[in-house]
C-alpha atoms as a PDB file:
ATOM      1  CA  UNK A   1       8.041  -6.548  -9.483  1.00  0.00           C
ATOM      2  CA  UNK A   2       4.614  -5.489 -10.139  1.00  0.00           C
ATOM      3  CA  UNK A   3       2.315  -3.277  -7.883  1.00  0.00           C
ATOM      4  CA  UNK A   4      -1.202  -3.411  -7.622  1.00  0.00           C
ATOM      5  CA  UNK A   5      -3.346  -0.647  -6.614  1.00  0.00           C
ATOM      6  CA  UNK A   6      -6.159   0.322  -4.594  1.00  0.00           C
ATOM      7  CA  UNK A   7      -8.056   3.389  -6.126  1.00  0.00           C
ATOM      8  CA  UNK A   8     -10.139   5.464  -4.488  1.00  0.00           C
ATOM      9  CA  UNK A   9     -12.099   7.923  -6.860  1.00  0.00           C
ATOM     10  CA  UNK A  10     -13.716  11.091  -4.997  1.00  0.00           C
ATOM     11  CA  UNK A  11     -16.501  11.932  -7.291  1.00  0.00           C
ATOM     12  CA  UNK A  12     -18.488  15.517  -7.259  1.00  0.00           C
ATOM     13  CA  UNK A  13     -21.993  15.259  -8.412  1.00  0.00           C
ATOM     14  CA  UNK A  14     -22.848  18.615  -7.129  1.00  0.00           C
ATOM     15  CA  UNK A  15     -25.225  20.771  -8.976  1.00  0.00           C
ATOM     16  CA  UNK A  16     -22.590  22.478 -11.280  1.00  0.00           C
ATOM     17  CA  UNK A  17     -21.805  18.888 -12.263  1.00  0.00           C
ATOM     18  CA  UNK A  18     -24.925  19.703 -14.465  1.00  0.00           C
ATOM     19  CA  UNK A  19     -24.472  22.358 -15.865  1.00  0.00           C
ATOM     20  CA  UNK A  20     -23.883  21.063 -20.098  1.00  0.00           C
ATOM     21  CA  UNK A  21     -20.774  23.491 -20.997  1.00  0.00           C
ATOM     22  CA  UNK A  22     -18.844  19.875 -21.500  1.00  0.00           C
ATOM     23  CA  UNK A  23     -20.253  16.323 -22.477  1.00  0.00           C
ATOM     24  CA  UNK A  24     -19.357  12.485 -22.327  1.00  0.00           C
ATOM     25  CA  UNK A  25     -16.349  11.704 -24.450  1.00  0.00           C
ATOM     26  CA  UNK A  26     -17.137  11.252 -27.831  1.00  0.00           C
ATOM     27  CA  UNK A  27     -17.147   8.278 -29.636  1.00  0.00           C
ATOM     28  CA  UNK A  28     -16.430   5.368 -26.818  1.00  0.00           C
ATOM     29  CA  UNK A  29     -18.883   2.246 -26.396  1.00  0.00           C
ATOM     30  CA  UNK A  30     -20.534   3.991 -23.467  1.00  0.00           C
ATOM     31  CA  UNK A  31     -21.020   7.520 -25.026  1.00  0.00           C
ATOM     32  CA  UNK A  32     -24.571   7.486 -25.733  1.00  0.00           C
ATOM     33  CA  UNK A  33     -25.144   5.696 -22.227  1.00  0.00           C
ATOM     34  CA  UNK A  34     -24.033   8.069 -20.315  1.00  0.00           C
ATOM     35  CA  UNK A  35     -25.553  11.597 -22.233  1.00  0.00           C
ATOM     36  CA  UNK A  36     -29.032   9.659 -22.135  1.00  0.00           C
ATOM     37  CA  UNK A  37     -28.997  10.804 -18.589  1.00  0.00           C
ATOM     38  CA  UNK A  38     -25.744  12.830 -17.910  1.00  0.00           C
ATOM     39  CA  UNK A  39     -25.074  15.029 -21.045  1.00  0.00           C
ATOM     40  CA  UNK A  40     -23.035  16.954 -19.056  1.00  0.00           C
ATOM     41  CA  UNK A  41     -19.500  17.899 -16.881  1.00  0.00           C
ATOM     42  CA  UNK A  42     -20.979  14.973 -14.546  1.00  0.00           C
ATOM     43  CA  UNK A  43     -21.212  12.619 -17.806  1.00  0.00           C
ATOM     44  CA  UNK A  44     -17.484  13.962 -18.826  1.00  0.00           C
ATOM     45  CA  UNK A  45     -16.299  13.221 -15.462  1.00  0.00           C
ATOM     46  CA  UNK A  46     -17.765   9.473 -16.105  1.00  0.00           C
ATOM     47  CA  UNK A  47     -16.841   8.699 -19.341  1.00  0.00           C
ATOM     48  CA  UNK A  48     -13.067   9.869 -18.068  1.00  0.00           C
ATOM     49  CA  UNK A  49     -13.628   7.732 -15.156  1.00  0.00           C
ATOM     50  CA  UNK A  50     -14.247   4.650 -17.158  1.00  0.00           C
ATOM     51  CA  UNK A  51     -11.318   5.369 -19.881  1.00  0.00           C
ATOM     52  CA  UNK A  52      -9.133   5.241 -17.003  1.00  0.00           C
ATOM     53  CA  UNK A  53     -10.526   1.634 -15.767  1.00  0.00           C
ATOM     54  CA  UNK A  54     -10.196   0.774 -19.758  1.00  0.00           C
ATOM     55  CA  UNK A  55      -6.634   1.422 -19.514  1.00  0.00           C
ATOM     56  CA  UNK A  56      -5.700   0.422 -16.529  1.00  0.00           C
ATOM     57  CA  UNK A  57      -7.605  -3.037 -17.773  1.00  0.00           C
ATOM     58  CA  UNK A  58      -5.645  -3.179 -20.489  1.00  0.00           C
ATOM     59  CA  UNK A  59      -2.464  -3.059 -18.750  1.00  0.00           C
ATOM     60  CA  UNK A  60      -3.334  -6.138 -16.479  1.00  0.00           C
ATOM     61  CA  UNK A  61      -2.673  -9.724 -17.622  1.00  0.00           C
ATOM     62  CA  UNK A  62      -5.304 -12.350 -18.222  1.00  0.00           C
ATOM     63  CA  UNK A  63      -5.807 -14.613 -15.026  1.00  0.00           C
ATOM     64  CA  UNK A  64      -3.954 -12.503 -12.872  1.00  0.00           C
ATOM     65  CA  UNK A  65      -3.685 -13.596  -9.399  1.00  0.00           C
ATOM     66  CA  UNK A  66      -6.576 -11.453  -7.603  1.00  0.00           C
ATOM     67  CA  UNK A  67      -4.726  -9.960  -5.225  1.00  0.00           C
ATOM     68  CA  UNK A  68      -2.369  -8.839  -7.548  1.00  0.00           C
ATOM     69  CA  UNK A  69      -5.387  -6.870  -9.621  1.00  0.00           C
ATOM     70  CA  UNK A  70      -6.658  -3.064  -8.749  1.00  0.00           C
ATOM     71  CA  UNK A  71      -9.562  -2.563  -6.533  1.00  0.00           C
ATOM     72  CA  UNK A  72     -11.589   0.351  -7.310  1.00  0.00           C
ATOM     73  CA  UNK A  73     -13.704   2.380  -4.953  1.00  0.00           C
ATOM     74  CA  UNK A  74     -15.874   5.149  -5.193  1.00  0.00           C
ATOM     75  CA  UNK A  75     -17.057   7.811  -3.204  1.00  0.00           C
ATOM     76  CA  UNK A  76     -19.354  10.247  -4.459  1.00  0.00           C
ATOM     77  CA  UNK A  77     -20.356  13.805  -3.087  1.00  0.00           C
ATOM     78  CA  UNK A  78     -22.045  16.847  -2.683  1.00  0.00           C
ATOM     79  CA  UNK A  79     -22.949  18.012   0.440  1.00  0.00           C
ATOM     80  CA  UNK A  80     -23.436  14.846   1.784  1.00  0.00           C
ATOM     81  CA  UNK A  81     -20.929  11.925   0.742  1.00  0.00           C
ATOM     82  CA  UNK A  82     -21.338   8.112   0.208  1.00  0.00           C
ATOM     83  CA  UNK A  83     -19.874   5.092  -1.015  1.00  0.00           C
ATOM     84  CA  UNK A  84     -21.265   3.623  -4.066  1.00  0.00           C
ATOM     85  CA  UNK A  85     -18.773   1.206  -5.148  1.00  0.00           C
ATOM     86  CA  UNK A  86     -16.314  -0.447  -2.592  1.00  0.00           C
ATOM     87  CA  UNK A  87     -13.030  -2.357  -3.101  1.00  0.00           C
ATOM     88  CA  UNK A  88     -14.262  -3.940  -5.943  1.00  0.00           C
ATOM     89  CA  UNK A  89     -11.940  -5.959  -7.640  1.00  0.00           C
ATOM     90  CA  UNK A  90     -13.058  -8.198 -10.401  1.00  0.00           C
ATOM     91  CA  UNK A  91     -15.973  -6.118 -12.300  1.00  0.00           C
ATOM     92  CA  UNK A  92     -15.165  -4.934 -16.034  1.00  0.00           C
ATOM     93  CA  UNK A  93     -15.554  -0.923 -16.668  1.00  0.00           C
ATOM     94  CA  UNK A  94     -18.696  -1.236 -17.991  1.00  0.00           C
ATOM     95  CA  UNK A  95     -19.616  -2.806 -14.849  1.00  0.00           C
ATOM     96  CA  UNK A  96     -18.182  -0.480 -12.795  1.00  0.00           C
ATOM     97  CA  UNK A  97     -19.726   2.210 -14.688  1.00  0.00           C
ATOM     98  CA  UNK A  98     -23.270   1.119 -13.940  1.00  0.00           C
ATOM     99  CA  UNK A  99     -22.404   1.175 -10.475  1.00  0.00           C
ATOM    100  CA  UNK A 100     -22.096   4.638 -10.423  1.00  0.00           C
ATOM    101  CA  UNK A 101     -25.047   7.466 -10.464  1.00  0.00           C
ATOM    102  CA  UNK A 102     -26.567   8.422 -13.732  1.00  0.00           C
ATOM    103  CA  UNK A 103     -26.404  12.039 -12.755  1.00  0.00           C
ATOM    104  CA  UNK A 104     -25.388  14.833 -10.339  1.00  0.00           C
ATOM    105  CA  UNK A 105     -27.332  15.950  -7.688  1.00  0.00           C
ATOM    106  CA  UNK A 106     -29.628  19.017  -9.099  1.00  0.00           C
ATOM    107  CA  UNK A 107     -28.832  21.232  -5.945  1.00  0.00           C
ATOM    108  CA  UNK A 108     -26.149  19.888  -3.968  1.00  0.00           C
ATOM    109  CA  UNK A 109     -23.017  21.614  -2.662  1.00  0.00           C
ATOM    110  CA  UNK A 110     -19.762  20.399  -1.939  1.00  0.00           C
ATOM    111  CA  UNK A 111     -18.381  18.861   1.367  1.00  0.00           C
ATOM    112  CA  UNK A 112     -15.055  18.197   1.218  1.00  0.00           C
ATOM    113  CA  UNK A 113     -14.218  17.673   4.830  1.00  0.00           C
ATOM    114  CA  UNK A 114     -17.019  14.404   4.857  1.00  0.00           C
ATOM    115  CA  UNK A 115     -15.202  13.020   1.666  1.00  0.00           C
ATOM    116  CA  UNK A 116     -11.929  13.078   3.430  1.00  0.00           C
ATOM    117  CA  UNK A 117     -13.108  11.233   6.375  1.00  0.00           C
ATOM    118  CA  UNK A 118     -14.991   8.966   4.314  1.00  0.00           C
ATOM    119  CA  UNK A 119     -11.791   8.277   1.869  1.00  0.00           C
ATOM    120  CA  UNK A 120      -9.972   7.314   5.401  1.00  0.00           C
ATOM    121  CA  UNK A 121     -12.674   5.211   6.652  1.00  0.00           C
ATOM    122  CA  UNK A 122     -12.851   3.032   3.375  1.00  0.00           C
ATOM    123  CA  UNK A 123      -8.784   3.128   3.196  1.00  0.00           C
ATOM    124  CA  UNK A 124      -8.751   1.528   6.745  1.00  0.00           C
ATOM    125  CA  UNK A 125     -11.710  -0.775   6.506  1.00  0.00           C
ATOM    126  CA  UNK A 126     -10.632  -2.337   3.098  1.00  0.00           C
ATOM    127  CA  UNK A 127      -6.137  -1.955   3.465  1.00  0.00           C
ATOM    128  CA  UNK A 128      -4.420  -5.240   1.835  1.00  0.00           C
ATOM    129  CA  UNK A 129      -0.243  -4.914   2.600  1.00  0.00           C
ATOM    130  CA  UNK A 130      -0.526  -5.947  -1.509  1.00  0.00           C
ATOM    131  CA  UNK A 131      -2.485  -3.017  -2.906  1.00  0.00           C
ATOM    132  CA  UNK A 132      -1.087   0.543  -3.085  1.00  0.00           C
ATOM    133  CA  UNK A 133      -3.198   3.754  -2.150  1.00  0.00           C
ATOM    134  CA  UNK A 134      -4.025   5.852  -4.515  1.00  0.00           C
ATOM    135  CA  UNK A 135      -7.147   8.582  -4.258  1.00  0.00           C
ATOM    136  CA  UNK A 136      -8.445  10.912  -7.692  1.00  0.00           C
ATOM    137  CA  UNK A 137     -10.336  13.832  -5.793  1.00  0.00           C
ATOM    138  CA  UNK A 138     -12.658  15.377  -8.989  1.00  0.00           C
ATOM    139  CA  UNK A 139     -14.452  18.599  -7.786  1.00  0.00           C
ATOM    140  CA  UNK A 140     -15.269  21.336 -10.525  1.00  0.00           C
ATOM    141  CA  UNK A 141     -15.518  23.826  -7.245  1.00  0.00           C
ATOM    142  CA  UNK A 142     -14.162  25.071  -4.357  1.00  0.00           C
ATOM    143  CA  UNK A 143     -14.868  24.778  -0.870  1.00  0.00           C
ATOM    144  CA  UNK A 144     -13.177  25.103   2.685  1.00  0.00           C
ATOM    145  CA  UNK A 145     -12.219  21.739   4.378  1.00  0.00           C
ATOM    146  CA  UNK A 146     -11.183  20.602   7.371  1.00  0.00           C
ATOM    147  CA  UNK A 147      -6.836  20.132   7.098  1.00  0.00           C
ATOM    148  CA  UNK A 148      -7.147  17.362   9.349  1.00  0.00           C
ATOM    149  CA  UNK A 149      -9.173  15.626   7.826  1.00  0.00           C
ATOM    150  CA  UNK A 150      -6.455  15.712   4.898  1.00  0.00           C
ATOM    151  CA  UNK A 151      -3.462  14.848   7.378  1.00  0.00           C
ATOM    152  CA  UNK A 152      -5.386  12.050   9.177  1.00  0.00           C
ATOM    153  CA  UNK A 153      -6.514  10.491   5.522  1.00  0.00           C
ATOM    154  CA  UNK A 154      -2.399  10.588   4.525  1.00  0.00           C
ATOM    155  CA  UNK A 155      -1.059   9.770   7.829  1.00  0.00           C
ATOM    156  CA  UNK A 156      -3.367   6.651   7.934  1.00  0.00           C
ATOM    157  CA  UNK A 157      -1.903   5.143   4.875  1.00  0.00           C
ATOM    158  CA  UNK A 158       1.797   5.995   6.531  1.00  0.00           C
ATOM    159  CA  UNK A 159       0.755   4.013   9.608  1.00  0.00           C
ATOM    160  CA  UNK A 160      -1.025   0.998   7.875  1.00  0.00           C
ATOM    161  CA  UNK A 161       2.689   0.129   5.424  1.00  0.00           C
ATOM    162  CA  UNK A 162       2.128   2.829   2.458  1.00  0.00           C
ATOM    163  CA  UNK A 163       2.293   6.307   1.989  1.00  0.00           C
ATOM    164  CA  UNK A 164      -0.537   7.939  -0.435  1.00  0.00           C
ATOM    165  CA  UNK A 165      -0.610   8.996  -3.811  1.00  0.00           C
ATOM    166  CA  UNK A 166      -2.754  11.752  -4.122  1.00  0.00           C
ATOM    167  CA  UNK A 167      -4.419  13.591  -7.356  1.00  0.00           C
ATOM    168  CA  UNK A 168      -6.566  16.203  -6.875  1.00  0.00           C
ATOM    169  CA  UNK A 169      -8.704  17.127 -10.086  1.00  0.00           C
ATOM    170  CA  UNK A 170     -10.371  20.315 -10.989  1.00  0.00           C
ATOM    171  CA  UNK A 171     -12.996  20.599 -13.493  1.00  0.00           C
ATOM    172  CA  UNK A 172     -14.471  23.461 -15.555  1.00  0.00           C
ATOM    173  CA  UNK A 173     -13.932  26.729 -16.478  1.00  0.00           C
ATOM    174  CA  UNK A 174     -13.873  28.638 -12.954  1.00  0.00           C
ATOM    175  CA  UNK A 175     -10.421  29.708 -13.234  1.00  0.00           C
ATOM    176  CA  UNK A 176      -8.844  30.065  -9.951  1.00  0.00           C
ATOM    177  CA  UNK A 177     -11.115  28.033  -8.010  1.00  0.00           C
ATOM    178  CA  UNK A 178      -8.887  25.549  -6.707  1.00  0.00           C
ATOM    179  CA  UNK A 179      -7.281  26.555  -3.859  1.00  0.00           C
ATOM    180  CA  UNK A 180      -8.778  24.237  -1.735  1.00  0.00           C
ATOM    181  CA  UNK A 181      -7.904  21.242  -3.946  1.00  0.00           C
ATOM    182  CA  UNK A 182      -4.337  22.588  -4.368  1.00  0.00           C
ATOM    183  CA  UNK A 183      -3.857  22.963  -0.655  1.00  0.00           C
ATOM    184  CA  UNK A 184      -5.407  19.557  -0.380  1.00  0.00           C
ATOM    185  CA  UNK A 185      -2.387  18.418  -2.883  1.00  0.00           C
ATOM    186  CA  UNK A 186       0.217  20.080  -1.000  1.00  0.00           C
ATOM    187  CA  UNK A 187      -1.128  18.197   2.626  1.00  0.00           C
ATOM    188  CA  UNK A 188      -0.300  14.869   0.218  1.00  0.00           C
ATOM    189  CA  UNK A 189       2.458  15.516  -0.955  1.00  0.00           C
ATOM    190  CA  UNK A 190       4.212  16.790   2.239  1.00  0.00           C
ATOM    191  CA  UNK A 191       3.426  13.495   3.968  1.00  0.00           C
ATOM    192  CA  UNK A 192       4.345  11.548   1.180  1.00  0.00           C
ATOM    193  CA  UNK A 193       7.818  13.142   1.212  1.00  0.00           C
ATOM    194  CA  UNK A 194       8.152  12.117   4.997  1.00  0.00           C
ATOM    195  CA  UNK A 195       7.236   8.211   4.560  1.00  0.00           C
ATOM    196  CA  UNK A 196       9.760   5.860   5.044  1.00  0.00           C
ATOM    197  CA  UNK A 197      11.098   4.846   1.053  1.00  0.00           C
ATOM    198  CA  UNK A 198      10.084   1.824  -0.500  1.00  0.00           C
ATOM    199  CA  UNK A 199      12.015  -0.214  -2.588  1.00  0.00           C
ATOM    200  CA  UNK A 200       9.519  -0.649  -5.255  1.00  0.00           C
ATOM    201  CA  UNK A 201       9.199   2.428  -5.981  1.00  0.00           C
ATOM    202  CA  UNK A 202      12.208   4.760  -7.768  1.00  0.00           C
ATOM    203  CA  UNK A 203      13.954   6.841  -5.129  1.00  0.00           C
ATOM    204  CA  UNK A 204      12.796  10.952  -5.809  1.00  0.00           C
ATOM    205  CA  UNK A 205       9.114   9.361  -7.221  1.00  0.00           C
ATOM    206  CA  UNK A 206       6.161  11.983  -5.595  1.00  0.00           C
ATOM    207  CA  UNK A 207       2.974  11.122  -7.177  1.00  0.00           C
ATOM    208  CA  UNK A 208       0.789  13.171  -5.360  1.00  0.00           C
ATOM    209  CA  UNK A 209      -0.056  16.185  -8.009  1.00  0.00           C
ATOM    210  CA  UNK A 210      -2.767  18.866  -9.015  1.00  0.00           C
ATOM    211  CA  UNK A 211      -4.358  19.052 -12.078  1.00  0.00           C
ATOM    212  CA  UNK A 212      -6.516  21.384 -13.797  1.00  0.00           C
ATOM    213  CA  UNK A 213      -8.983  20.400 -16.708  1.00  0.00           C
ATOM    214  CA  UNK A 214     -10.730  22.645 -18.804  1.00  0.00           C
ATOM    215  CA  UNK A 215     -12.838  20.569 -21.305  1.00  0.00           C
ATOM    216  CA  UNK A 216     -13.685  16.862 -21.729  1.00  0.00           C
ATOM    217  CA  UNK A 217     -10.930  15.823 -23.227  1.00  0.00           C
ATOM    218  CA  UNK A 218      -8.295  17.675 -21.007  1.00  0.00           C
ATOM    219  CA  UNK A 219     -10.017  15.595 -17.869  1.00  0.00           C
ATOM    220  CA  UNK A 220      -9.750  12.234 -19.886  1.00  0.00           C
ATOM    221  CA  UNK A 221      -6.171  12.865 -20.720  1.00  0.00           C
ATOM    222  CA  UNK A 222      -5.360  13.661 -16.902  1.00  0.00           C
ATOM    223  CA  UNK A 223      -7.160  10.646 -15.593  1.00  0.00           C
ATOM    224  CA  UNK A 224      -5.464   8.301 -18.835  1.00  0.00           C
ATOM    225  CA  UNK A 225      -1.777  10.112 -17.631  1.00  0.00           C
ATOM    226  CA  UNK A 226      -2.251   8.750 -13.932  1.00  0.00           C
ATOM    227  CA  UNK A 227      -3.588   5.564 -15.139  1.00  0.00           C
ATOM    228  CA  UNK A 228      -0.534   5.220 -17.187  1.00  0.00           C
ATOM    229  CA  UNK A 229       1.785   6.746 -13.863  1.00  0.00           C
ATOM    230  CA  UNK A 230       0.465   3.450 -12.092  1.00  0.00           C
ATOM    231  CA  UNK A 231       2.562   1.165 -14.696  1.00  0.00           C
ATOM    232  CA  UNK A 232       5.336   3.368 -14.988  1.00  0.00           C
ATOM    233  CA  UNK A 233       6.178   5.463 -11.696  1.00  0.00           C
ATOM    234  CA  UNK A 234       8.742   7.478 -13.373  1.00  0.00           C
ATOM    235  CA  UNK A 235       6.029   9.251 -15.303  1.00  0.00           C
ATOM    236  CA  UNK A 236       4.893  10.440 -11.786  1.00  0.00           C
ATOM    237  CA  UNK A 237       8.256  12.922 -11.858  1.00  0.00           C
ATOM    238  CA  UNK A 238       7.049  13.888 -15.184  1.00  0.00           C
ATOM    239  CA  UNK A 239       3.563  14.533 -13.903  1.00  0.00           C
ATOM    240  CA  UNK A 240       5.200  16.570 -10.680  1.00  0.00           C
END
């Protein structure tokens, strides 16, 4: 049988997400779009962002049953979060993609403690028993969180019928600082491996991984591989 998903995207349009040592992905109908205003890693993290909503697209059939589609939300953040797309479920990419800011912040920092407890706010407000959880945390920094706001985000989905797949995404060439993200990961996956099975999904299937992207392309790949994880859960043990 086929799953549908819920996708939450965390999105960091903190200053660094300016800085112009990647751009948009090249050649895609929305390339020049997005460098008219985000020439940038924030544009790179878009243009990845829509591939992903390209493929996953792709993958659905024509006149599919609407609760059998993806919903898509996103939260973006610095040091402040918000929601600037919620559970939507029938908008194209390129509507989706308009949905989202043009740019990051120019001096924001990161709070990844509000993110979390925004994530779980918009997981409970908007759970379906037909959708599946999934969150893609982007952040091309570091910072010091809250663990319960990870555990209570994870143990939420548990409680409400479905455990959490969680990806946690780091961006950019600051080797080595992602321990935050990675420890995020770990909170994920632990939970994950204590929720009771389900038989839709393959028995030994942990989705929840880290990834680490150095350039634009790497980033589009890693969002594309997850997007293709969704149809195929056994590439999640190849992802692990």
């Amino acid at each position: 049988m086929r799953r549908s998903f819920h996708i939450f995207f965390a999105l960091d349009r903190s200053g660094s997400m300016r800085i112009d040592d990647a751009h948009p992905l090249a050649n895609t109908p929305v390339t020049q779009q997005i460098a008219m205003h985000a020439d940038n890693r924030f544009g790179a993290a878009l243009s990845s962002i829509y591939s992903f909503w390209l493929a996953r697209e792709g993958s659905q059939r024509p006149g599919l049953n609407p609760s059998h589609r993806d919903a898509y939300t996103v939260v973006a953040f610095d040091h402040d979060a918000a929601v600037v797309c919620s559970n939507d479920v029938g908008s194209k990419a390129e509507e989706l993609l308009r949905m989202l800011p043009r740019d990051a912040t120019e001096d924001g920092g990161t709070n990844f403690t509000q993110t979390l407890r925004l994530l779980q706010q918009e997981l409970e407000t908007t759970w379906t028993t037909e959708r599946y959880p999934v969150v893609i945390f982007l952040s091309d920094g570091d910072c010091q969180f809250e663990e319960e706001a990870a555990y209570d985000l994870c143990r939420a989905a548990v409680r409400l019928g479905k455990p959490l797949a969680f990806h946690a995404v780091a961006f950019g060439g600051e080797g080595g600082s992602s321990r935050f993200l990675q420890r995020m990961t770990a909170i994920a996956h632990d939970i994950y491996e204590t929720a009771p099975p389900d038989p839709l999904v393959p028995a030994g299937t942990n989705p929840c991984a880290f990834s680490a992207a150095l350039d634009t392309v790497q980033l589009a790949k890693t969002y594309l591989s997850i997007a293709d994880s969704l149809g195929n859960p056994r590439a999640a043990l190849r992802r692990a």
